[in-house]
N, C-alpha and C. Protein backbone atom coordinates (compact mmCIF):
# COMPACT_ATOMS: atom_id res chain seq x y z
N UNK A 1 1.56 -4.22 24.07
CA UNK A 1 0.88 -4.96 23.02
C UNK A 1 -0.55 -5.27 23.43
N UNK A 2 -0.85 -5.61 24.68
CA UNK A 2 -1.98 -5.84 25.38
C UNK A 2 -3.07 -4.44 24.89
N UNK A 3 -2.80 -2.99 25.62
CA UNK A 3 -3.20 -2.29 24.71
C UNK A 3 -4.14 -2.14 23.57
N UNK A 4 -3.08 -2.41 22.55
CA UNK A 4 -3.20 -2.16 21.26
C UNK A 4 -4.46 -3.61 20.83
N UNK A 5 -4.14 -4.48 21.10
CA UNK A 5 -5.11 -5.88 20.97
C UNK A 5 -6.86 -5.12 21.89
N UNK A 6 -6.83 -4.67 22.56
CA UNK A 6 -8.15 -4.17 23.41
C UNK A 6 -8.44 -3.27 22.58
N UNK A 7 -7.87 -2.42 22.10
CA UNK A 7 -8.68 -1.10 21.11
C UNK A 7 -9.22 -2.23 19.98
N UNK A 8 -8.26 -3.21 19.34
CA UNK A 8 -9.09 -3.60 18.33
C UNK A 8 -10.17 -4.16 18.61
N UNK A 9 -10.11 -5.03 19.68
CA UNK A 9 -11.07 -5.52 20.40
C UNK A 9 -12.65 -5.05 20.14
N UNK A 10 -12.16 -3.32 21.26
CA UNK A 10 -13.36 -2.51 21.20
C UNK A 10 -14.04 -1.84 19.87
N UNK A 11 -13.14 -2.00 19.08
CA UNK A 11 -13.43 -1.55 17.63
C UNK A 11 -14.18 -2.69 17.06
N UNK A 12 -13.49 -3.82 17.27
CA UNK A 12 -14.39 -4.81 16.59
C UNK A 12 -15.86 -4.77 16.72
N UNK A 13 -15.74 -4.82 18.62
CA UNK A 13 -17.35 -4.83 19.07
C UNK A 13 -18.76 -3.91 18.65
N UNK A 14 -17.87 -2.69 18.43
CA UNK A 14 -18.66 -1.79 18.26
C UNK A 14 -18.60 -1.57 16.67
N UNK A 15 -18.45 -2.10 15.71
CA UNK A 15 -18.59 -2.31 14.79
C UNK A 15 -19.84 -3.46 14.25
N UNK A 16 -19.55 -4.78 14.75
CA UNK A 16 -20.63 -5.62 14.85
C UNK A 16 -21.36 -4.81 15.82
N UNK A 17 -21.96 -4.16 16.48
CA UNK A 17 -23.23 -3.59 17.45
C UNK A 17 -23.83 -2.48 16.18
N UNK A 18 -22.94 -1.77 15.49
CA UNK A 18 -23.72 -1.28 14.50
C UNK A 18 -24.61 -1.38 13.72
N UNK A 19 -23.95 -2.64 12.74
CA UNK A 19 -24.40 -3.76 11.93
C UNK A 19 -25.68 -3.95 12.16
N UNK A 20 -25.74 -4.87 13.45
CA UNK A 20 -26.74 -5.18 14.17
C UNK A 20 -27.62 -4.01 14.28
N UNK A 21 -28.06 -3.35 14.83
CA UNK A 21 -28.71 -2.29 14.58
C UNK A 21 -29.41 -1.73 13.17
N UNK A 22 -28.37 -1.41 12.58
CA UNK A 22 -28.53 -1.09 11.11
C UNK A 22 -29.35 -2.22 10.43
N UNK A 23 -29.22 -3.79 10.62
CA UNK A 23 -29.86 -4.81 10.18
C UNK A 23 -31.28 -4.81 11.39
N UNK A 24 -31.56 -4.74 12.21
CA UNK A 24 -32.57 -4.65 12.83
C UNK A 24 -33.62 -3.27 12.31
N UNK A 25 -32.80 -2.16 12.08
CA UNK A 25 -33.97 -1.17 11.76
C UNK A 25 -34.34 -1.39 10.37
N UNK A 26 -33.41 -1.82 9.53
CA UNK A 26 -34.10 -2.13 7.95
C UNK A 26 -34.95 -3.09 8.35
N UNK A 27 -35.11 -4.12 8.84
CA UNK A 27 -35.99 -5.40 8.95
C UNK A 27 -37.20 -4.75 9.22
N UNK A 28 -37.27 -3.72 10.33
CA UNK A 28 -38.50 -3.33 10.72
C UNK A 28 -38.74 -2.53 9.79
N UNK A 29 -38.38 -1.99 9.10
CA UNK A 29 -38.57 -0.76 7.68
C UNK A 29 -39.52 -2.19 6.60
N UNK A 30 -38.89 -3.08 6.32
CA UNK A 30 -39.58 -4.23 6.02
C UNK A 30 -40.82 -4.79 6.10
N UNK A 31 -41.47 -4.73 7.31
CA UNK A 31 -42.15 -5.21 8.13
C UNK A 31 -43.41 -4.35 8.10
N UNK A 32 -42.81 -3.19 7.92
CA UNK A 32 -43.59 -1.84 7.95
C UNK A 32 -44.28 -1.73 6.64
N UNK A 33 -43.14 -2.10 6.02
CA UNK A 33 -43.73 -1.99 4.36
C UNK A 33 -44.84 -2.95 3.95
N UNK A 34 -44.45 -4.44 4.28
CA UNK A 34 -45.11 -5.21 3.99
C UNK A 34 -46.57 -5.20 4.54
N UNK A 35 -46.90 -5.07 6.10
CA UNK A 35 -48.48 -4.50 6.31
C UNK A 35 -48.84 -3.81 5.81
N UNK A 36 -48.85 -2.52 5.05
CA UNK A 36 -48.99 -1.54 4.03
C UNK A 36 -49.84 -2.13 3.13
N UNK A 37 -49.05 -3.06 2.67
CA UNK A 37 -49.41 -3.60 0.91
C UNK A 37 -51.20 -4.06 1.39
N UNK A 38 -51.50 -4.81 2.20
CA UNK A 38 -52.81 -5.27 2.38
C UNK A 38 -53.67 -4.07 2.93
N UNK A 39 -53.33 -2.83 3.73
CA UNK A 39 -53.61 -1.75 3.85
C UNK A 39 -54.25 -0.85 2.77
N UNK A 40 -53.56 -0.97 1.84
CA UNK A 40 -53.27 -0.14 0.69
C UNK A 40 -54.29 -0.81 -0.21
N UNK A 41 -54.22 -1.68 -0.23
CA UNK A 41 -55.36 -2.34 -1.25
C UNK A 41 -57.24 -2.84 -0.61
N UNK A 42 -57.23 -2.50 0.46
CA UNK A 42 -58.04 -2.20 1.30
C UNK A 42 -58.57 -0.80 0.43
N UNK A 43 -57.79 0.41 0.98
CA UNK A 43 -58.19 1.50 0.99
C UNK A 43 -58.08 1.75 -0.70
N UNK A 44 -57.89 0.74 -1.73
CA UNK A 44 -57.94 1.73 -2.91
C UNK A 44 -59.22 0.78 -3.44
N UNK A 45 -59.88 -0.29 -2.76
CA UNK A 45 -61.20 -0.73 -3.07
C UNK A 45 -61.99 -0.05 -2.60
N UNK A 46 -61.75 0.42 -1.33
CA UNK A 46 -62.99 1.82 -0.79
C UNK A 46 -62.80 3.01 -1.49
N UNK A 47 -61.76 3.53 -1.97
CA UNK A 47 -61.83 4.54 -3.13
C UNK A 47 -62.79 4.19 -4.43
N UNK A 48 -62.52 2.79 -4.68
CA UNK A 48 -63.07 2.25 -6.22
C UNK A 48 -65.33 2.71 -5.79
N UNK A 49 -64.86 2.11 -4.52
CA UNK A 49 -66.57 2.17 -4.48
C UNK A 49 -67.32 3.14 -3.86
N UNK A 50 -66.39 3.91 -3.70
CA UNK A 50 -66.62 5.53 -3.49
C UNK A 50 -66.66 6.49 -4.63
N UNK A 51 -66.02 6.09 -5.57
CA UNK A 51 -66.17 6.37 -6.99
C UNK A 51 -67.33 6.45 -7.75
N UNK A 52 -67.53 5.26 -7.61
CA UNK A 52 -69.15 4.44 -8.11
C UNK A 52 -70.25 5.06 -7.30
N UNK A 53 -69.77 5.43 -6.56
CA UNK A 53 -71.09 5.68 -5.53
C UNK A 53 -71.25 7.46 -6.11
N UNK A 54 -70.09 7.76 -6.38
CA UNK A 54 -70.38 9.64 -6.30
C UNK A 54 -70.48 9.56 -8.16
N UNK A 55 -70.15 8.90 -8.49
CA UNK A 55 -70.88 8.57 -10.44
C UNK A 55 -72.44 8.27 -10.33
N UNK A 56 -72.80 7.59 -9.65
CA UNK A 56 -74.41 7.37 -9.68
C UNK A 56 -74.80 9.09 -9.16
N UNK A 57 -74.46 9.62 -7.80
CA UNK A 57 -74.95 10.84 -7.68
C UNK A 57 -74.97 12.02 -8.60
N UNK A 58 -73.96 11.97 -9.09
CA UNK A 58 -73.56 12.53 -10.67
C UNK A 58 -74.54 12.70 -11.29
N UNK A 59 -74.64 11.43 -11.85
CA UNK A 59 -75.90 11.34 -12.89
C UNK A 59 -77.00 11.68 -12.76
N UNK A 60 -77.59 10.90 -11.35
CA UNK A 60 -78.60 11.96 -10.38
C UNK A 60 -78.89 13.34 -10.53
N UNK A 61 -77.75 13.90 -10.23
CA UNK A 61 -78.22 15.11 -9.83
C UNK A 61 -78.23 16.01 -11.30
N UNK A 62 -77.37 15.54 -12.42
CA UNK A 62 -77.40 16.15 -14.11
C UNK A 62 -78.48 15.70 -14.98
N UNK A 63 -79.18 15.16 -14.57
CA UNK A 63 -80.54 14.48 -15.03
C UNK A 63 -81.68 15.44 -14.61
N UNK A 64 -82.36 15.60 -16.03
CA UNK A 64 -83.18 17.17 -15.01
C UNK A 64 -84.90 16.43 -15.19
N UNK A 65 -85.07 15.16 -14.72
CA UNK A 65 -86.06 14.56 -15.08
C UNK A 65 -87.06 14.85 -13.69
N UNK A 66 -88.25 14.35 -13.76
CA UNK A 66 -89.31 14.50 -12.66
C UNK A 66 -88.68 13.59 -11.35
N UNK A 67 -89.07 14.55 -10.28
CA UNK A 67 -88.44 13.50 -9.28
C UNK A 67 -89.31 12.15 -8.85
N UNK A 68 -90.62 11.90 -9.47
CA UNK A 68 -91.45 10.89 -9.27
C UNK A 68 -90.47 9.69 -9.78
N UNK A 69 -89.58 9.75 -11.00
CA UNK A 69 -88.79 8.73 -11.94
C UNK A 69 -87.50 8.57 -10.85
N UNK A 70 -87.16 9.16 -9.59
CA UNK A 70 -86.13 9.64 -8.89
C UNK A 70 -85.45 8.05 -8.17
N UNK A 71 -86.28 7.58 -7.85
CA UNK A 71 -87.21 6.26 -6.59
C UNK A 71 -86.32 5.42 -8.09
N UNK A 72 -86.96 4.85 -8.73
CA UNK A 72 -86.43 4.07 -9.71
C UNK A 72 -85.39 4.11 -10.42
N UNK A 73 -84.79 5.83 -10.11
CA UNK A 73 -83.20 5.51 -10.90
C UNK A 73 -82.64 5.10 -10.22
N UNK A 74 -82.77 5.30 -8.77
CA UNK A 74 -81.56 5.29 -7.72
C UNK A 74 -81.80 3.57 -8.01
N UNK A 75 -82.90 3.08 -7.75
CA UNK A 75 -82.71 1.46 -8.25
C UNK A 75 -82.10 0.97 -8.81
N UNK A 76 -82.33 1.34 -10.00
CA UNK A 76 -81.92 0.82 -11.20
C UNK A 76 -80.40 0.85 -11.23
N UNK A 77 -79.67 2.09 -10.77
CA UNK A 77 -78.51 2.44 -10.48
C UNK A 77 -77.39 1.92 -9.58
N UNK A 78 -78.37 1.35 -8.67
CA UNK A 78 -77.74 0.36 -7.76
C UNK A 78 -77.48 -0.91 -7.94
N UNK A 79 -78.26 -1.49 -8.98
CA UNK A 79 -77.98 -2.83 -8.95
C UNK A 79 -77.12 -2.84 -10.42
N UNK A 80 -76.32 -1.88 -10.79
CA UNK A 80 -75.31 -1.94 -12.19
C UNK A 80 -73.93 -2.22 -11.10
């Protein structure tokens, strides 16, 4: 009977050691995710103004005006 009580034993243990595990790597899956989010919104404001920035060149460069007026668009362009 002794036995039979130790296998469950070891079954038990290694059942909770799973668990554990399994609950430790989701947490860090968690953890992982959540630094992301401030990451992520970081990098989609440097997209936004990387945007803006290659729309002004755009215009720039489809504008077939004198380049003397050149000096004052880029101005003007910058402060919209």
């Amino acid at each position: 009977m002794h036995f039979w009580l130790a296998i469950v034993i070891i079954v038990a243990i290694t059942s909770f050691a799973k668990v554990m595990r399994s609950r430790h790597i989701a947490m860090a899956r968690i953890e992982v995710l959540r630094g992301d989010t401030t990451e992520t919104a970081a990098l989609a404001r440097e997209v936004a103004a990387l945007n803006s920035r290659i729309a002004v060149l755009e215009r720039i460069i489809t504008d077939n005006r004198s380049s003397l007026n050149l000096a004052h668009e880029i101005d003007a362009l910058r402060d919209r």
